[in-house]
PDB file of N, CA and C in Angstrom:
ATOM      1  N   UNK A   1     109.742 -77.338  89.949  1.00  0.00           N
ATOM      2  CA  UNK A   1     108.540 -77.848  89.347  1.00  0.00           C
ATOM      3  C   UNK A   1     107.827 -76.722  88.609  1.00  0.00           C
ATOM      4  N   UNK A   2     107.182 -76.893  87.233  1.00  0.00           N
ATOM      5  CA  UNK A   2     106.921 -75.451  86.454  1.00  0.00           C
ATOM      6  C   UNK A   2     105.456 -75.456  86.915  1.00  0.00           C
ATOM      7  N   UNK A   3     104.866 -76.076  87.873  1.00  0.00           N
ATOM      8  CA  UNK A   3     103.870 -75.537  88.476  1.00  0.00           C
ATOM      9  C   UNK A   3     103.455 -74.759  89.306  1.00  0.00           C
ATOM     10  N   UNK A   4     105.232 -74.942  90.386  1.00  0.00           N
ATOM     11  CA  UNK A   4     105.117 -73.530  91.310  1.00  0.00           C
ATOM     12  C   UNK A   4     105.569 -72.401  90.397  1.00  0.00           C
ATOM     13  N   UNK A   5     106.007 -72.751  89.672  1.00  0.00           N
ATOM     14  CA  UNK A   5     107.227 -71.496  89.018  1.00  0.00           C
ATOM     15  C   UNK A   5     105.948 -70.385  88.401  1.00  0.00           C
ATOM     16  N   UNK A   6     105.340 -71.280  87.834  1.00  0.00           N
ATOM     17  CA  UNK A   6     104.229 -70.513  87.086  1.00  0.00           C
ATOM     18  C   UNK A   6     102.927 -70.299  88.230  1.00  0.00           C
ATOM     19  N   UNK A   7     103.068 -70.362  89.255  1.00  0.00           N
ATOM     20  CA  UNK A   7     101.760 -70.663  89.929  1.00  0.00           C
ATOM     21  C   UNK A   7     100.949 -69.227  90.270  1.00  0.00           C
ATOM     22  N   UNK A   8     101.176 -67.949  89.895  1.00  0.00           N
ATOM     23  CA  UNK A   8     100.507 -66.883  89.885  1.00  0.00           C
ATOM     24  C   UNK A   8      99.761 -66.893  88.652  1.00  0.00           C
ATOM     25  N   UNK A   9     100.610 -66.914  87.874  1.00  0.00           N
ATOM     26  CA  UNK A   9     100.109 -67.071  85.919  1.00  0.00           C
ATOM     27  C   UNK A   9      99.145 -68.160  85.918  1.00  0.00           C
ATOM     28  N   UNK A  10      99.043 -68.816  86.651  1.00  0.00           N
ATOM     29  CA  UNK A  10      98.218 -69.929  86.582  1.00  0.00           C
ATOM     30  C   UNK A  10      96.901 -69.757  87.344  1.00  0.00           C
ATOM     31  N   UNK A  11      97.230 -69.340  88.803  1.00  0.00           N
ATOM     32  CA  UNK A  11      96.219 -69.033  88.924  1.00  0.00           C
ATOM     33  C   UNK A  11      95.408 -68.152  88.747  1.00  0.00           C
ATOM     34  N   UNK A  12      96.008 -66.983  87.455  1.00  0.00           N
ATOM     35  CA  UNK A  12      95.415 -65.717  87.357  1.00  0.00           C
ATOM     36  C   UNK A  12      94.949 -66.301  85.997  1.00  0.00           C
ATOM     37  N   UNK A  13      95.199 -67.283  85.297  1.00  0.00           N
ATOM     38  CA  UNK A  13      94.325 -68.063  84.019  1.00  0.00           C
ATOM     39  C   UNK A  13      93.390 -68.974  84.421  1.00  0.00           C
ATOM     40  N   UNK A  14      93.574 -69.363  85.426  1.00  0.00           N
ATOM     41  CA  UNK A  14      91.940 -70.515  86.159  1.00  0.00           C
ATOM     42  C   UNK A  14      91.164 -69.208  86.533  1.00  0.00           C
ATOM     43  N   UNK A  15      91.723 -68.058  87.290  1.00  0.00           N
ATOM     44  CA  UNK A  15      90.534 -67.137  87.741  1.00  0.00           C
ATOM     45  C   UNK A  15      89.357 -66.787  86.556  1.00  0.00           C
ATOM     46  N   UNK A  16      90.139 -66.762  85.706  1.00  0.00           N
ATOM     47  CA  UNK A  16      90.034 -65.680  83.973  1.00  0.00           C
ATOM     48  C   UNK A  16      89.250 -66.350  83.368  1.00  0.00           C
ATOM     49  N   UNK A  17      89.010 -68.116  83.261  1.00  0.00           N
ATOM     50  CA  UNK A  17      88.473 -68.945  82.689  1.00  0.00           C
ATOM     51  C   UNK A  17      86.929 -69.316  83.328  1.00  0.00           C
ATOM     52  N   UNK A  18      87.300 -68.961  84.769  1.00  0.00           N
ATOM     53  CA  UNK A  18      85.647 -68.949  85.443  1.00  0.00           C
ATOM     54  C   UNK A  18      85.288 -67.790  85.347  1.00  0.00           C
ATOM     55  N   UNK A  19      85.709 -66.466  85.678  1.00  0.00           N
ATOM     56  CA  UNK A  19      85.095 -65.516  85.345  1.00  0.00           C
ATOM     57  C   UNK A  19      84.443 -65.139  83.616  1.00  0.00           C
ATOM     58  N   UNK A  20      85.476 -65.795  82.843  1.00  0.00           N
ATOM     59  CA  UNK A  20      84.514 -65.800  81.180  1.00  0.00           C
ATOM     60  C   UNK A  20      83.292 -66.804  81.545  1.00  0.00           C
ATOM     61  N   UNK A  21      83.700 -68.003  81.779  1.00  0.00           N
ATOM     62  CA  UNK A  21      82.809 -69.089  81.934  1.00  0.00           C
ATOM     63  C   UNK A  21      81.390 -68.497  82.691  1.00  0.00           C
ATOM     64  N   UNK A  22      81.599 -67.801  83.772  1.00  0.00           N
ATOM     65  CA  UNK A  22      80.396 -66.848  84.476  1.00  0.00           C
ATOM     66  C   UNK A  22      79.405 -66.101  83.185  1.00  0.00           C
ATOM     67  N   UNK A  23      80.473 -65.483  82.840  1.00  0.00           N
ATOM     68  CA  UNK A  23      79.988 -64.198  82.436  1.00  0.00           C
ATOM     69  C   UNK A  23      79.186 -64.381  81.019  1.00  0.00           C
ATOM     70  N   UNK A  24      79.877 -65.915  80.439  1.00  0.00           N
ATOM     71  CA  UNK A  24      78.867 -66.352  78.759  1.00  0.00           C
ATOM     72  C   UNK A  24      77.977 -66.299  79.545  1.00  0.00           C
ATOM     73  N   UNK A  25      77.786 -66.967  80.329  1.00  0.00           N
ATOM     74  CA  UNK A  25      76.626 -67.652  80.884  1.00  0.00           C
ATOM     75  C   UNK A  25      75.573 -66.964  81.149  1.00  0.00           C
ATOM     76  N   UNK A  26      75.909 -65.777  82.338  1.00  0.00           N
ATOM     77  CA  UNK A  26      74.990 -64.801  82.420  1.00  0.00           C
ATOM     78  C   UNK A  26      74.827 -63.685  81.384  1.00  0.00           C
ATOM     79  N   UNK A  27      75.778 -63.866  80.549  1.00  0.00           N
ATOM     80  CA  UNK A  27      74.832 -62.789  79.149  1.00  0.00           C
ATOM     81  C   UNK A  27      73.861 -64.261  78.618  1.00  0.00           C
ATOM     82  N   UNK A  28      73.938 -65.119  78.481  1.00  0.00           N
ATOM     83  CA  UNK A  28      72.747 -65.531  78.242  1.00  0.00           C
ATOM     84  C   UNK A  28      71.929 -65.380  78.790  1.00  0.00           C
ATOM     85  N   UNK A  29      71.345 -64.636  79.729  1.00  0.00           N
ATOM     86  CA  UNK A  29      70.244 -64.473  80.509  1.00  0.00           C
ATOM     87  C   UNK A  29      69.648 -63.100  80.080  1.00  0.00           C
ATOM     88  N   UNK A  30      70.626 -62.028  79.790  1.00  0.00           N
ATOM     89  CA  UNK A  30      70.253 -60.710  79.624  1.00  0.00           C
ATOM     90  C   UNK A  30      69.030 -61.031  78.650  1.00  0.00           C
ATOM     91  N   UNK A  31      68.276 -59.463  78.481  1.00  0.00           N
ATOM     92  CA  UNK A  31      66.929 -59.618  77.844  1.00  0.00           C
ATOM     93  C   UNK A  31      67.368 -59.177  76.597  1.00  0.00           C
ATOM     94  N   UNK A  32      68.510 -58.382  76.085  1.00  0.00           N
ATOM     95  CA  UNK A  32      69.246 -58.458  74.888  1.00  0.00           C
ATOM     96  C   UNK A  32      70.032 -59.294  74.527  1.00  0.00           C
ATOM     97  N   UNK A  33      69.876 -60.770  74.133  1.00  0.00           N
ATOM     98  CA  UNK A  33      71.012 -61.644  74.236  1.00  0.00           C
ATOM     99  C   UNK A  33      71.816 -61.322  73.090  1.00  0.00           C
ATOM    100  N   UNK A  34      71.138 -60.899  71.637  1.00  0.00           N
ATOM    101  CA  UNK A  34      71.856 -60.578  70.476  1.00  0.00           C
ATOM    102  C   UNK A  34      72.809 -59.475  70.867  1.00  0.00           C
ATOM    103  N   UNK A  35      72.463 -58.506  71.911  1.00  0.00           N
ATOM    104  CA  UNK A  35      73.535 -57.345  71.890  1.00  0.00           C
ATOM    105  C   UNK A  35      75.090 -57.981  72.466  1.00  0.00           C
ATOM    106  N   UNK A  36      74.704 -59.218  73.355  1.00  0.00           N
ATOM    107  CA  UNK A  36      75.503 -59.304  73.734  1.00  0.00           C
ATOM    108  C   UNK A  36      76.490 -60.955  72.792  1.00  0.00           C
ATOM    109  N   UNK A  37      76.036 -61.310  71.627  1.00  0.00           N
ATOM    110  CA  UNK A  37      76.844 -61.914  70.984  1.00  0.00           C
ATOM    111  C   UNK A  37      78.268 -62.099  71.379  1.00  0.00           C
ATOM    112  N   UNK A  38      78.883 -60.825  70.775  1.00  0.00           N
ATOM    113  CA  UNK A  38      80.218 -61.044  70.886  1.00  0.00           C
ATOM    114  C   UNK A  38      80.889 -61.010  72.559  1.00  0.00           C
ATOM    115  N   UNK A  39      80.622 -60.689  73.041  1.00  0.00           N
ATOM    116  CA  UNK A  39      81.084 -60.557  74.604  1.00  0.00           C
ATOM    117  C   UNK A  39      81.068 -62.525  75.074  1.00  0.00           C
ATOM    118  N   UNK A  40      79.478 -62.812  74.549  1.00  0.00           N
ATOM    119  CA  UNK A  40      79.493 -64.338  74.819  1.00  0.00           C
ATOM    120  C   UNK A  40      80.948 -65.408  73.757  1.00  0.00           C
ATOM    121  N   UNK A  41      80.548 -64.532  72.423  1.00  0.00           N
ATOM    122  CA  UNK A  41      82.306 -65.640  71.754  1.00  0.00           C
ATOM    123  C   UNK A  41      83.418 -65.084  72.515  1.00  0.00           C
ATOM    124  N   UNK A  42      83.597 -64.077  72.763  1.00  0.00           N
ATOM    125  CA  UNK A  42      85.140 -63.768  73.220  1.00  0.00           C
ATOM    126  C   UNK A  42      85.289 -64.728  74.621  1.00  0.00           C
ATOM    127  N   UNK A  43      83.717 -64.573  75.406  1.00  0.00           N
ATOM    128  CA  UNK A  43      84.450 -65.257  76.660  1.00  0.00           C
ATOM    129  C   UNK A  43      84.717 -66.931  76.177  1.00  0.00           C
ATOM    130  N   UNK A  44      83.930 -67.319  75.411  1.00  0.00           N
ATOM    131  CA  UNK A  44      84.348 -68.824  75.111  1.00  0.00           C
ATOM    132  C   UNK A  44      85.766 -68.805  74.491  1.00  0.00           C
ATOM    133  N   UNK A  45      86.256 -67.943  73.854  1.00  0.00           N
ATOM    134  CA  UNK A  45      87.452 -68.083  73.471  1.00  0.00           C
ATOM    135  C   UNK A  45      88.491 -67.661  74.390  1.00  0.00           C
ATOM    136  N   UNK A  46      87.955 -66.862  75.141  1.00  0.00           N
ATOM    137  CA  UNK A  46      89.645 -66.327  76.425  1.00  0.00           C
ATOM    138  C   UNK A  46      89.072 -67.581  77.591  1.00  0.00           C
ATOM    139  N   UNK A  47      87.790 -68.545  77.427  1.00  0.00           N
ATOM    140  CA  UNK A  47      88.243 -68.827  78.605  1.00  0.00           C
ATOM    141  C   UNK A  47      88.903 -70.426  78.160  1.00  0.00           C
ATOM    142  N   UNK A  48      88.658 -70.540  77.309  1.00  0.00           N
ATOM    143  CA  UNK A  48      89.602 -71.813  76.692  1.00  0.00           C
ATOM    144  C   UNK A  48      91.019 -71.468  76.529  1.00  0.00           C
ATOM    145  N   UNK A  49      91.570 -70.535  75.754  1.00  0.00           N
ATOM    146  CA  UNK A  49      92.971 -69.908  75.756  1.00  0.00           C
ATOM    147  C   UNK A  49      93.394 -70.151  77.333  1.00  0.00           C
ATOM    148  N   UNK A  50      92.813 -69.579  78.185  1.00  0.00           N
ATOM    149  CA  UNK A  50      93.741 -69.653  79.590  1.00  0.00           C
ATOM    150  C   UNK A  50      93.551 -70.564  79.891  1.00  0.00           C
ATOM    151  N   UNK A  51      92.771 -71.789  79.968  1.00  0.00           N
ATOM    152  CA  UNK A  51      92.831 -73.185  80.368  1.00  0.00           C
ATOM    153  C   UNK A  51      93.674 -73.658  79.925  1.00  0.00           C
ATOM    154  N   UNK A  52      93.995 -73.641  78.519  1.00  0.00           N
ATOM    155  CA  UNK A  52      95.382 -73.952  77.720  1.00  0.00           C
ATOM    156  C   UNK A  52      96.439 -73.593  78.094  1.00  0.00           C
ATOM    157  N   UNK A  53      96.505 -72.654  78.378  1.00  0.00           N
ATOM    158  CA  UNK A  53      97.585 -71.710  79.300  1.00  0.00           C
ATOM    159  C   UNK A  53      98.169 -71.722  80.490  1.00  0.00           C
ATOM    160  N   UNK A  54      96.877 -72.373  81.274  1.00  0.00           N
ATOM    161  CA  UNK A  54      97.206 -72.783  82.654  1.00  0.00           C
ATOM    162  C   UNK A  54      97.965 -74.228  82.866  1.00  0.00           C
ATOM    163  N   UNK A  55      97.085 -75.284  81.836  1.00  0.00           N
ATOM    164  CA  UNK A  55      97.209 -76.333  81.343  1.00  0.00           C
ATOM    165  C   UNK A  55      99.097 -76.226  80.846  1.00  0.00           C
ATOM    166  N   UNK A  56      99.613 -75.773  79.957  1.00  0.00           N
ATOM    167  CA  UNK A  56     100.635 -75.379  79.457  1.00  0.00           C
ATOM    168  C   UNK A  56     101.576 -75.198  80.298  1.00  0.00           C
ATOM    169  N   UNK A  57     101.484 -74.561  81.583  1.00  0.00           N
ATOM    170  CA  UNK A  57     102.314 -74.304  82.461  1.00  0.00           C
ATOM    171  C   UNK A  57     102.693 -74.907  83.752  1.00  0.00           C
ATOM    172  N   UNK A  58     101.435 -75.472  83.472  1.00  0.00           N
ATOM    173  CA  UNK A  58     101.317 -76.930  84.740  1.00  0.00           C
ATOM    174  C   UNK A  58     102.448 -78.046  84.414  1.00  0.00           C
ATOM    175  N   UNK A  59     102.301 -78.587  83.163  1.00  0.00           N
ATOM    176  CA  UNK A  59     103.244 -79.427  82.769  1.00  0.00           C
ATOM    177  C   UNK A  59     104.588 -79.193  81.857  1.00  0.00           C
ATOM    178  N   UNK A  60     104.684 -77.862  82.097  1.00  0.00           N
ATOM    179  CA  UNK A  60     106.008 -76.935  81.771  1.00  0.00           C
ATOM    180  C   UNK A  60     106.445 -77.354  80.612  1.00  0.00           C
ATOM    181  N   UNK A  61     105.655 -76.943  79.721  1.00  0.00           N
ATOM    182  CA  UNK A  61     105.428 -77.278  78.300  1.00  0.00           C
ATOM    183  C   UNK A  61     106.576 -76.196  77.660  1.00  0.00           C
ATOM    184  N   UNK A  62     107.173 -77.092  76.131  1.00  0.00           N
ATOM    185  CA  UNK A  62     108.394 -75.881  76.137  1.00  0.00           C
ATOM    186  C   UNK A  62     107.563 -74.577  75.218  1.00  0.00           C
ATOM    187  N   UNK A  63     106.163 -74.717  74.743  1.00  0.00           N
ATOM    188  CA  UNK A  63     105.182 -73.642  74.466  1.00  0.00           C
ATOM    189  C   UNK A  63     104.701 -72.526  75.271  1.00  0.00           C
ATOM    190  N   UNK A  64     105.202 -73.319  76.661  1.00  0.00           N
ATOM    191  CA  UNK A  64     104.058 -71.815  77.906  1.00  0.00           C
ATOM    192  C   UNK A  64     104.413 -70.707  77.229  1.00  0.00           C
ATOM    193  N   UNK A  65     105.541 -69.978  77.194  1.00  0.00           N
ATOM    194  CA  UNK A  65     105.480 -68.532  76.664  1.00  0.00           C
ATOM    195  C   UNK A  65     104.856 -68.507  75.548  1.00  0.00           C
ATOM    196  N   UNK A  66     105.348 -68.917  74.552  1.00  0.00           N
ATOM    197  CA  UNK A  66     104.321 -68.576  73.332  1.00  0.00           C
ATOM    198  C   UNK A  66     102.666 -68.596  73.542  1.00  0.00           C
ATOM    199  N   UNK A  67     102.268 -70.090  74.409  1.00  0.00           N
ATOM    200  CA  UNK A  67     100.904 -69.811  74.430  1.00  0.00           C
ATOM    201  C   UNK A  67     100.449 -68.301  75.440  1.00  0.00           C
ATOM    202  N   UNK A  68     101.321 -68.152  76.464  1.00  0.00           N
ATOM    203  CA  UNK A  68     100.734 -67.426  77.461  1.00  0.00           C
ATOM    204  C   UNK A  68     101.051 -65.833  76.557  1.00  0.00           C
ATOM    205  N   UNK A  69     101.826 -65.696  75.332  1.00  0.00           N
ATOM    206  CA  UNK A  69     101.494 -64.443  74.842  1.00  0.00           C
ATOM    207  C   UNK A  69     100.315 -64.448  73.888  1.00  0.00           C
ATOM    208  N   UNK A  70      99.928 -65.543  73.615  1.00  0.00           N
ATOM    209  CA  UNK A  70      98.598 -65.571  72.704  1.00  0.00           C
ATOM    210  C   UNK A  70      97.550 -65.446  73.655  1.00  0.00           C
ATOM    211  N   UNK A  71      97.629 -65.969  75.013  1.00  0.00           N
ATOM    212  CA  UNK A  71      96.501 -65.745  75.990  1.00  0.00           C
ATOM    213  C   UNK A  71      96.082 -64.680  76.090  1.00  0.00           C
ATOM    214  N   UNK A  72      97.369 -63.603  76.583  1.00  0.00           N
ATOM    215  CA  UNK A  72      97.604 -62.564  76.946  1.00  0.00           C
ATOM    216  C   UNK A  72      96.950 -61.579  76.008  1.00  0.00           C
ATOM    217  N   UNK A  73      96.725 -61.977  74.721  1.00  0.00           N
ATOM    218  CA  UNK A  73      96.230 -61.288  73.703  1.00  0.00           C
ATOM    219  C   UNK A  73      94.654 -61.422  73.602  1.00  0.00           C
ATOM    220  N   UNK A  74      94.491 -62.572  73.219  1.00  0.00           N
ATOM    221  CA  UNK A  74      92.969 -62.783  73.740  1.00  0.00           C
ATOM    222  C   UNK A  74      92.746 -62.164  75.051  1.00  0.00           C
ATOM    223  N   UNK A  75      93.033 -62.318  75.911  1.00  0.00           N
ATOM    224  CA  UNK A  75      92.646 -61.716  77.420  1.00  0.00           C
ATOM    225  C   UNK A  75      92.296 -60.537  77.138  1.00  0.00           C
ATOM    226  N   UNK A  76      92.640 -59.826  76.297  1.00  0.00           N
ATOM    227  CA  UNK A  76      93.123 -58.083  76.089  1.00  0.00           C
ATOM    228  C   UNK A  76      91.527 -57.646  75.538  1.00  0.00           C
ATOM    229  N   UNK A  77      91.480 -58.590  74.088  1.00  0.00           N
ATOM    230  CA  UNK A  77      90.575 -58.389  73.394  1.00  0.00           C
ATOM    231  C   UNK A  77      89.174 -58.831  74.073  1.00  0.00           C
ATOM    232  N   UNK A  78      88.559 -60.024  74.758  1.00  0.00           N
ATOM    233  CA  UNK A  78      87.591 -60.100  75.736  1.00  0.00           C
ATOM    234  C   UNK A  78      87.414 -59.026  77.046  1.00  0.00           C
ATOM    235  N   UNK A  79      88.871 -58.401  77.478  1.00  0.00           N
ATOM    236  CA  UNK A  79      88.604 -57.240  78.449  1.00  0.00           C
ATOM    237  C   UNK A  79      88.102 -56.345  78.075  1.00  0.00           C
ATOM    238  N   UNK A  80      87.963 -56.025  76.519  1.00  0.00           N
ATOM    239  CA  UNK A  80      87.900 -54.903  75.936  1.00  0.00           C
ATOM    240  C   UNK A  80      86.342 -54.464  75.825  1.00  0.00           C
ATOM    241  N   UNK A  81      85.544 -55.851  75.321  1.00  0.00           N
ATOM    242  CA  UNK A  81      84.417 -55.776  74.964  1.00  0.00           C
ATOM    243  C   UNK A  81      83.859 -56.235  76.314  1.00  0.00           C
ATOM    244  N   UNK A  82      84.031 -56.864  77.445  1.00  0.00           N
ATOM    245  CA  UNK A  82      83.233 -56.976  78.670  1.00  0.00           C
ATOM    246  C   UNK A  82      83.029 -55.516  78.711  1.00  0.00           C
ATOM    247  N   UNK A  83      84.439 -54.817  79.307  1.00  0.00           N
ATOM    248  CA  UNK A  83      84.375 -53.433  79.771  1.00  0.00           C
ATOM    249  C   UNK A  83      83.055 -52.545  78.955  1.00  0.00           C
ATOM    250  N   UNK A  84      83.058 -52.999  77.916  1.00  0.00           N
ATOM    251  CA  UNK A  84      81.897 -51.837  77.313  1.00  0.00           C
ATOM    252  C   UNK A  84      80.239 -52.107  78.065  1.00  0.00           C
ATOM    253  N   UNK A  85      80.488 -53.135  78.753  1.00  0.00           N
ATOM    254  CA  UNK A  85      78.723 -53.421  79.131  1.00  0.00           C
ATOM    255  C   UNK A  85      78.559 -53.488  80.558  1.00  0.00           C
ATOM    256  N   UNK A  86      77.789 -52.385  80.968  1.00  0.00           N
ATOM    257  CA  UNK A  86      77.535 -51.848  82.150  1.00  0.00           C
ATOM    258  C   UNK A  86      77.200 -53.187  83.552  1.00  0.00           C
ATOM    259  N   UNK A  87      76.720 -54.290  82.955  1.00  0.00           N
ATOM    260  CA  UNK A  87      76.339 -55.495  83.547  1.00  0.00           C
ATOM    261  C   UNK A  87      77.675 -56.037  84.692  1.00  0.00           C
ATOM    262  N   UNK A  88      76.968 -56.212  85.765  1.00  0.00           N
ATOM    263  CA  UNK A  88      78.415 -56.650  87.295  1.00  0.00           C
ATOM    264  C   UNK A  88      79.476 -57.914  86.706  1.00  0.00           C
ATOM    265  N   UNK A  89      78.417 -58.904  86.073  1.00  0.00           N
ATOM    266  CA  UNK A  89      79.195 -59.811  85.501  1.00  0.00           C
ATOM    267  C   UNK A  89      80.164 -59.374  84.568  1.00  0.00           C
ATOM    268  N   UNK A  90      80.143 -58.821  83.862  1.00  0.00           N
ATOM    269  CA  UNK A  90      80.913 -58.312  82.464  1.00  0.00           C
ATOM    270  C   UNK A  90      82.097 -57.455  82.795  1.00  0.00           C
ATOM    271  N   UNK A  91      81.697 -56.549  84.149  1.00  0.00           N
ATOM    272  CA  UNK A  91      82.948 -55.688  84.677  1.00  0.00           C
ATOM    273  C   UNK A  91      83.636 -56.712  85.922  1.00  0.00           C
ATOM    274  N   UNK A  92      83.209 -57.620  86.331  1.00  0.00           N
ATOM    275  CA  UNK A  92      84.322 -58.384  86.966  1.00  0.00           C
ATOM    276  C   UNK A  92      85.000 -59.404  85.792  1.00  0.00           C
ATOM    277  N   UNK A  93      84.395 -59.667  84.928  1.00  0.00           N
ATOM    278  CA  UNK A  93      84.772 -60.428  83.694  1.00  0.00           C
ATOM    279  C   UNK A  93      86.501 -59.441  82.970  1.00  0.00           C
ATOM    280  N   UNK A  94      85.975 -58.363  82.843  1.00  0.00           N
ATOM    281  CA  UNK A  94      86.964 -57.098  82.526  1.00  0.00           C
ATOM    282  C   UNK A  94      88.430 -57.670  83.434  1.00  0.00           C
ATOM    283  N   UNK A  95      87.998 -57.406  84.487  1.00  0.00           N
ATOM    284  CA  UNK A  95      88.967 -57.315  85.349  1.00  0.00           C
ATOM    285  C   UNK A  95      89.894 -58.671  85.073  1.00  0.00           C
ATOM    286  N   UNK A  96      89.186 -59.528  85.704  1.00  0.00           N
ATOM    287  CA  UNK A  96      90.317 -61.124  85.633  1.00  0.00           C
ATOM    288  C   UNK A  96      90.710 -61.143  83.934  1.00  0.00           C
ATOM    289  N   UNK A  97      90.345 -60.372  82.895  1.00  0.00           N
ATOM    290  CA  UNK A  97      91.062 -60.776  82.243  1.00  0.00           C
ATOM    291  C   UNK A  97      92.338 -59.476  81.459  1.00  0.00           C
ATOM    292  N   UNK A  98      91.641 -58.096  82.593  1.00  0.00           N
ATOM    293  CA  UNK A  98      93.128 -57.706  82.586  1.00  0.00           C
ATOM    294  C   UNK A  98      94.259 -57.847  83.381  1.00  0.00           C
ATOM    295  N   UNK A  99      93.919 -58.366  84.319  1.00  0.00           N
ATOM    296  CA  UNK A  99      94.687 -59.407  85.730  1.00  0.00           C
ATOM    297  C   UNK A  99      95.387 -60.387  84.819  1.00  0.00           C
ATOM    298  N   UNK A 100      94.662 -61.447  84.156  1.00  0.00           N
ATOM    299  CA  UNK A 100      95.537 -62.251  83.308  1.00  0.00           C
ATOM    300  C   UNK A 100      96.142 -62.194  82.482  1.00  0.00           C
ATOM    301  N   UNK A 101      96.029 -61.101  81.283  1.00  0.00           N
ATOM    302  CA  UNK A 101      96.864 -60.597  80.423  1.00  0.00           C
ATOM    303  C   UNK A 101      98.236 -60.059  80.917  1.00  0.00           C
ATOM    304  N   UNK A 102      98.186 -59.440  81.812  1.00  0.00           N
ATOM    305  CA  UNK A 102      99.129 -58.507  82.622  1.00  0.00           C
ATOM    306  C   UNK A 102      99.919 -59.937  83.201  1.00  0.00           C
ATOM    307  N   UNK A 103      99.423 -60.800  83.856  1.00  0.00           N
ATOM    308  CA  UNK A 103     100.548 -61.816  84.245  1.00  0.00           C
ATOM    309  C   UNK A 103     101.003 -62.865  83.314  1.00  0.00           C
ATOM    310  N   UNK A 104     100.320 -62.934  82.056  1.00  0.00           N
ATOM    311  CA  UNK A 104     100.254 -63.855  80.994  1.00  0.00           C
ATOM    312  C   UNK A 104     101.549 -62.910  80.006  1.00  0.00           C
ATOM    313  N   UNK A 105     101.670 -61.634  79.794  1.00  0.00           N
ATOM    314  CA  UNK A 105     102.498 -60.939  80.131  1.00  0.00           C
ATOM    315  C   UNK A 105     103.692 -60.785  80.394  1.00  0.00           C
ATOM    316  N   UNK A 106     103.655 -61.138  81.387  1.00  0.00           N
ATOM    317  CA  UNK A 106     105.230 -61.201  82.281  1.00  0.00           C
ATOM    318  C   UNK A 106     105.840 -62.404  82.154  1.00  0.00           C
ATOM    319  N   UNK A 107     104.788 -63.702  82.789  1.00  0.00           N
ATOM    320  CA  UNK A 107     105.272 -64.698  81.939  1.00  0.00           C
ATOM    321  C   UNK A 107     105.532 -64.894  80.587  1.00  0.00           C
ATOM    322  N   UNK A 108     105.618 -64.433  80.053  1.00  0.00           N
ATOM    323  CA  UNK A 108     106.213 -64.379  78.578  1.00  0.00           C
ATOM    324  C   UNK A 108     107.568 -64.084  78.044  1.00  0.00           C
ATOM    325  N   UNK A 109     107.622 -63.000  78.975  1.00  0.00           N
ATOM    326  CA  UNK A 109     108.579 -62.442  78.982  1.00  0.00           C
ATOM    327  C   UNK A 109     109.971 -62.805  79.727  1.00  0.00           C
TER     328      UNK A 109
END
């Protein structure tokens, strides 16, 4: 079943999708919300990519690799710009989505 097969990749793209989903959220709160623009599009965009991704692999779509290397890419680019902002949300944000790139990644491969 390509749900167990994939079931790390998967659950390391549901982690990735609440942790963006967190993390728009609470940069909307910061008292700089403009600084934090782009950190808020990237997470709307990596956390849709890995829903797709997760989504993709659930029903063992003959796309999972291709999507999960486009995930994997987005993942990269949202880790990049969380990491720059000192905020708890933004550095656990970092993390699940170099956790998911890295298994988005392998599955690909």
């Amino acid at each position: 079943m390509p749900h167990q097969t994939y079931a790390a990749c998967i659950e390391a793209c549901n982690g990735c999708a609440t942790a963006c989903h967190h993390c728009a959220a609470s940069c909307l709160k910061e008292p700089d919300v403009q600084m934090m623009a782009r950190c808020i599009a990237l997470d709307m965009d990596c956390a849709a990519a890995c829903q797709f991704a997760a989504a993709a692999m659930a029903r063992g779509s003959e796309h999972a690799k291709a999507i999960c290397a486009l995930c994997a890419g987005i993942c990269e680019t949202c880790g990049e710009e969380c990491a720059r902002h000192r905020h708890e949300h933004c550095q656990a944000c970092a993390k699940a989505c170099r956790d998911c790139a890295a298994a988005c990644r392998a599955m690909a491969h």
